[in-house]
C-alpha atoms as a PDB file:
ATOM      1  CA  UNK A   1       0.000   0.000   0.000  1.00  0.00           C
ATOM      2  CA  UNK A   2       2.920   2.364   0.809  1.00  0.00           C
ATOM      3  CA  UNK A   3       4.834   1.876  -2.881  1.00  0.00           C
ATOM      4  CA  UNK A   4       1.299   2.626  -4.272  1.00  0.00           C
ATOM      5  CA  UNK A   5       1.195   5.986  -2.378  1.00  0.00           C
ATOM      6  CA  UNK A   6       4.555   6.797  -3.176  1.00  0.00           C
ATOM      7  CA  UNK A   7       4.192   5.973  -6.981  1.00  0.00           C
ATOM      8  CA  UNK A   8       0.833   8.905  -6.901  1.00  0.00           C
ATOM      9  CA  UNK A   9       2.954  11.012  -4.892  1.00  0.00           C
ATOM     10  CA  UNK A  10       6.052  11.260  -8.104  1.00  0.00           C
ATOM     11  CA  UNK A  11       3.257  11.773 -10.626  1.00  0.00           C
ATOM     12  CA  UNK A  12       3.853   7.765 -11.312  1.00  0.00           C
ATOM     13  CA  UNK A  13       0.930   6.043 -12.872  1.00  0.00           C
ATOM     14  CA  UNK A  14       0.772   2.785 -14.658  1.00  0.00           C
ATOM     15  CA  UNK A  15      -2.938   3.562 -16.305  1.00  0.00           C
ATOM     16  CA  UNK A  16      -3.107   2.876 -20.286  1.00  0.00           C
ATOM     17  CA  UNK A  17      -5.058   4.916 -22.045  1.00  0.00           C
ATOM     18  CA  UNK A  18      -6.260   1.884 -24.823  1.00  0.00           C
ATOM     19  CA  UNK A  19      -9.189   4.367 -26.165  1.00  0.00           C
ATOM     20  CA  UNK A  20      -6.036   6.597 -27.202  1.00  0.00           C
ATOM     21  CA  UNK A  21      -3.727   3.914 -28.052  1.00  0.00           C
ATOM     22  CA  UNK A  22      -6.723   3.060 -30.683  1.00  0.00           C
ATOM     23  CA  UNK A  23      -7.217   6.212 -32.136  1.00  0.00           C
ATOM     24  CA  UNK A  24      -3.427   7.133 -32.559  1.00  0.00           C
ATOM     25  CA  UNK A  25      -3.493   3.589 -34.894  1.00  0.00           C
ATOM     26  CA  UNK A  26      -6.420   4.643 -36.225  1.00  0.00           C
ATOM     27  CA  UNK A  27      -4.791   7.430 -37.456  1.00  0.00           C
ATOM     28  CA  UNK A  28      -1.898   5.707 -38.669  1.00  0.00           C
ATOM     29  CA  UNK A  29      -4.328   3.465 -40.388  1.00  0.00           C
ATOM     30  CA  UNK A  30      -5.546   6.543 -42.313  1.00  0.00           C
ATOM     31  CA  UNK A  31      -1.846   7.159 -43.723  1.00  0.00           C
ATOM     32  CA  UNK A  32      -0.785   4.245 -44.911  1.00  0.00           C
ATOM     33  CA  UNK A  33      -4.214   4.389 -46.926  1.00  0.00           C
ATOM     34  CA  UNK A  34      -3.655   7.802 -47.929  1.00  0.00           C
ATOM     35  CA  UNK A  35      -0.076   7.720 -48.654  1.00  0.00           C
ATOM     36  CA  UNK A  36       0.062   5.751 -51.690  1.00  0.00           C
ATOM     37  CA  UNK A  37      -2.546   7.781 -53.136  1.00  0.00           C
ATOM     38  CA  UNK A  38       0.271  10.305 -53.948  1.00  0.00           C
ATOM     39  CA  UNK A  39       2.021   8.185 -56.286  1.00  0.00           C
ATOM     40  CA  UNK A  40       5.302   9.336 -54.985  1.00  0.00           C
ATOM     41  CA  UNK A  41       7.629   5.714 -54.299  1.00  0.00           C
ATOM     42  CA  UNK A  42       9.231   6.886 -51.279  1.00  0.00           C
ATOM     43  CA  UNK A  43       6.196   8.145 -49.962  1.00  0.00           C
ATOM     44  CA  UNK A  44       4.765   4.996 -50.507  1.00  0.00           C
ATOM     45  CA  UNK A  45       7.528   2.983 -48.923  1.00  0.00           C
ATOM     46  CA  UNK A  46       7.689   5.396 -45.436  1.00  0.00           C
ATOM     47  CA  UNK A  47       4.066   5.375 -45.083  1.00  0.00           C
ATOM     48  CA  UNK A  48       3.976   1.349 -45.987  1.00  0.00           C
ATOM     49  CA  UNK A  49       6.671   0.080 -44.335  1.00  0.00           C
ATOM     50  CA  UNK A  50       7.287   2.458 -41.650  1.00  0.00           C
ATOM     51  CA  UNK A  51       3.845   2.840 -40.584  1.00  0.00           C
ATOM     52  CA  UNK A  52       3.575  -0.957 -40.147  1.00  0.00           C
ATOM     53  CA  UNK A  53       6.666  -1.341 -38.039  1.00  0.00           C
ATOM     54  CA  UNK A  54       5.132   1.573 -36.130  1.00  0.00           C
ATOM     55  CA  UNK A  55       1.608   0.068 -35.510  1.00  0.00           C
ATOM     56  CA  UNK A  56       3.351  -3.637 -34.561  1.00  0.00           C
ATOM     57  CA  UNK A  57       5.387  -2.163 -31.663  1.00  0.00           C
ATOM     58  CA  UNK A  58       2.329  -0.275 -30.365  1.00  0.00           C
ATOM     59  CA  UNK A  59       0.177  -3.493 -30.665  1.00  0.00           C
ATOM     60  CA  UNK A  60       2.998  -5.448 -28.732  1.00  0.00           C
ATOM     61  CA  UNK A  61       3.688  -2.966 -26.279  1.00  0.00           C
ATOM     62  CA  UNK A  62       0.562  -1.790 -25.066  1.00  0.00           C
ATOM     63  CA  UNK A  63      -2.057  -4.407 -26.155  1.00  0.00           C
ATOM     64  CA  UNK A  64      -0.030  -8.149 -25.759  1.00  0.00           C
ATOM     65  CA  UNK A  65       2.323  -5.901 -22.632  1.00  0.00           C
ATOM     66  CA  UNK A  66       5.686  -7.167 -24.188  1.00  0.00           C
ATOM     67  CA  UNK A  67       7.013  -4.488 -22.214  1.00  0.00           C
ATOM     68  CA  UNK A  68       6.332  -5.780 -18.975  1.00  0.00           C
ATOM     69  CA  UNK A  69       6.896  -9.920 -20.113  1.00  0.00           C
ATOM     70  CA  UNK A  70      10.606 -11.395 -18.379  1.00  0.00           C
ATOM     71  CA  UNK A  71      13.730 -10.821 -20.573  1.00  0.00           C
ATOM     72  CA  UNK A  72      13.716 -14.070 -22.362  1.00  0.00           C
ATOM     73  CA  UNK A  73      10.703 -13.164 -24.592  1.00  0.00           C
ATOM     74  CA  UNK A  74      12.545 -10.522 -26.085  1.00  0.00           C
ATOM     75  CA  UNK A  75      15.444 -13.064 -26.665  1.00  0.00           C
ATOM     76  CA  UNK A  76      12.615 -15.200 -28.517  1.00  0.00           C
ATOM     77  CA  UNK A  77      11.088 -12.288 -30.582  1.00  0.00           C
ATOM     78  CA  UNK A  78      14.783 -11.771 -31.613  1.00  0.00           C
ATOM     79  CA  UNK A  79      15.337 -15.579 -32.679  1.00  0.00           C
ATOM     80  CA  UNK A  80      11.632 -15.516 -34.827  1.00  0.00           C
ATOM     81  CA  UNK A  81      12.873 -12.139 -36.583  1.00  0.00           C
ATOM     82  CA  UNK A  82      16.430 -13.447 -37.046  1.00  0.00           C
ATOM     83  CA  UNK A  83      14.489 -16.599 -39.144  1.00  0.00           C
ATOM     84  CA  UNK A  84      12.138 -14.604 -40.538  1.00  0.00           C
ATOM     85  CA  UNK A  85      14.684 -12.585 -42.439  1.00  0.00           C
ATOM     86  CA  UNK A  86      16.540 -15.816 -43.106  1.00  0.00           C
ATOM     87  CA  UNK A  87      13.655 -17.195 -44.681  1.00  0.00           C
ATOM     88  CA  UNK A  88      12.914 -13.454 -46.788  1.00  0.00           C
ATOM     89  CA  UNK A  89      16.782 -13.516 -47.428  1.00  0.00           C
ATOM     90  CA  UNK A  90      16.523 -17.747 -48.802  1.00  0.00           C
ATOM     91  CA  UNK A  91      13.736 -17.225 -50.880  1.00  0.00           C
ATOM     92  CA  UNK A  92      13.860 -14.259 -52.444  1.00  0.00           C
ATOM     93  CA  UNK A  93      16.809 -14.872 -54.960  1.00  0.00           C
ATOM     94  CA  UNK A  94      14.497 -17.365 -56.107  1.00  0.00           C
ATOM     95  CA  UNK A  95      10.931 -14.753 -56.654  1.00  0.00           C
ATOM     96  CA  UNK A  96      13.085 -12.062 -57.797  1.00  0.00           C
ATOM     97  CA  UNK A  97      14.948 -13.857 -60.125  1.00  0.00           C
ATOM     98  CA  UNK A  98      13.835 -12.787 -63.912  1.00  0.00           C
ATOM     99  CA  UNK A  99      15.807 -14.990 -66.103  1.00  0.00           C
ATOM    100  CA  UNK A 100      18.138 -18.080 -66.154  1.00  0.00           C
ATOM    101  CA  UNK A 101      18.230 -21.232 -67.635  1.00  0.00           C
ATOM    102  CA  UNK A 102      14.980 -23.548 -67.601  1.00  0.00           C
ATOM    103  CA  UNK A 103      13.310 -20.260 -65.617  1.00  0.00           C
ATOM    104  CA  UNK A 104       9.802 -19.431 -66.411  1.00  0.00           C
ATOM    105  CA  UNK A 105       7.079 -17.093 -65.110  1.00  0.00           C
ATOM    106  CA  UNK A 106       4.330 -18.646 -64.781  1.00  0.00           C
ATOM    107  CA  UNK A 107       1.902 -15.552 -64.511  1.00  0.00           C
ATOM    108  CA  UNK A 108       3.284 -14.593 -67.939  1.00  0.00           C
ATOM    109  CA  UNK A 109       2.431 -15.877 -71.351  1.00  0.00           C
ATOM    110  CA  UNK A 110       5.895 -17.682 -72.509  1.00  0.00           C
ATOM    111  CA  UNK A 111       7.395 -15.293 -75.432  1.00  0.00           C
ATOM    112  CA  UNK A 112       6.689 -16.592 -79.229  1.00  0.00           C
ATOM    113  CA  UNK A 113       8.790 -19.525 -80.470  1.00  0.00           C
ATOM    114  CA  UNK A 114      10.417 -19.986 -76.595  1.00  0.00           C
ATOM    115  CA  UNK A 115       8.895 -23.093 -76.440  1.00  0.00           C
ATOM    116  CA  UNK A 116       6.037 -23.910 -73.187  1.00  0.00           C
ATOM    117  CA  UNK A 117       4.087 -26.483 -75.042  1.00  0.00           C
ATOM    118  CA  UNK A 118       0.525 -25.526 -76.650  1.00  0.00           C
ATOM    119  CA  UNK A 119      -2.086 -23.962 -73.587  1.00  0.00           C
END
């Protein structure tokens, strides 16, 4: 009862606002609809990307309470994003990949005379 006191009495309070915490995502929900719109790349990308990474730590920090969780959760949440971009990093020479020997797109119609068989 006395640490509760003395937290009130520094101006310490542990309350979340979630009603806030919503309507700041909310928010951020609204640019990374509205950004694109512009047509600008980078503009695109920031509001995309950087809104997303944005909204994710605000979901795990206030809403799953990563922040309060022991130490070795963090050490987990490192491990799945360490695979994660192992797995982006593994696979994507194989998406991005255009061209090559025996290589073809199949969302594409295959170019005259370059073989395919008859569709």
């Amino acid at each position: 009862m006395a640490e509760h006191a003395t937290a009130h009495a520094h101006g310490e309070t542990h309350h979340t606002n979630y009603v806030k915490i919503w309507a700041i995502l909310l928010v951020l929900l609204v640019v990374s609809v509205v950004g694109p719109e512009f047509g600008i790349r980078t503009v695109t990308l920031i509001t995309a990307f950087g809104v997303a990474i944005v909204k994710a730590w605000m979901v795990a920090h206030y809403f799953m309470h990563l922040n309060i969780e022991k130490k070795w959760v963090v050490y987990i949440m490192v491990i799945m994003l360490a695979f994660m971009l192992a797995m982006v990093g593994g696979i994507s020479p194989d998406v991005l990949k255009h061209d090559g020997h025996n290589w073809e797109k199949l969302w594409e119609e295959p170019a005259p005379g370059a073989g395919g068989g008859a569709h």
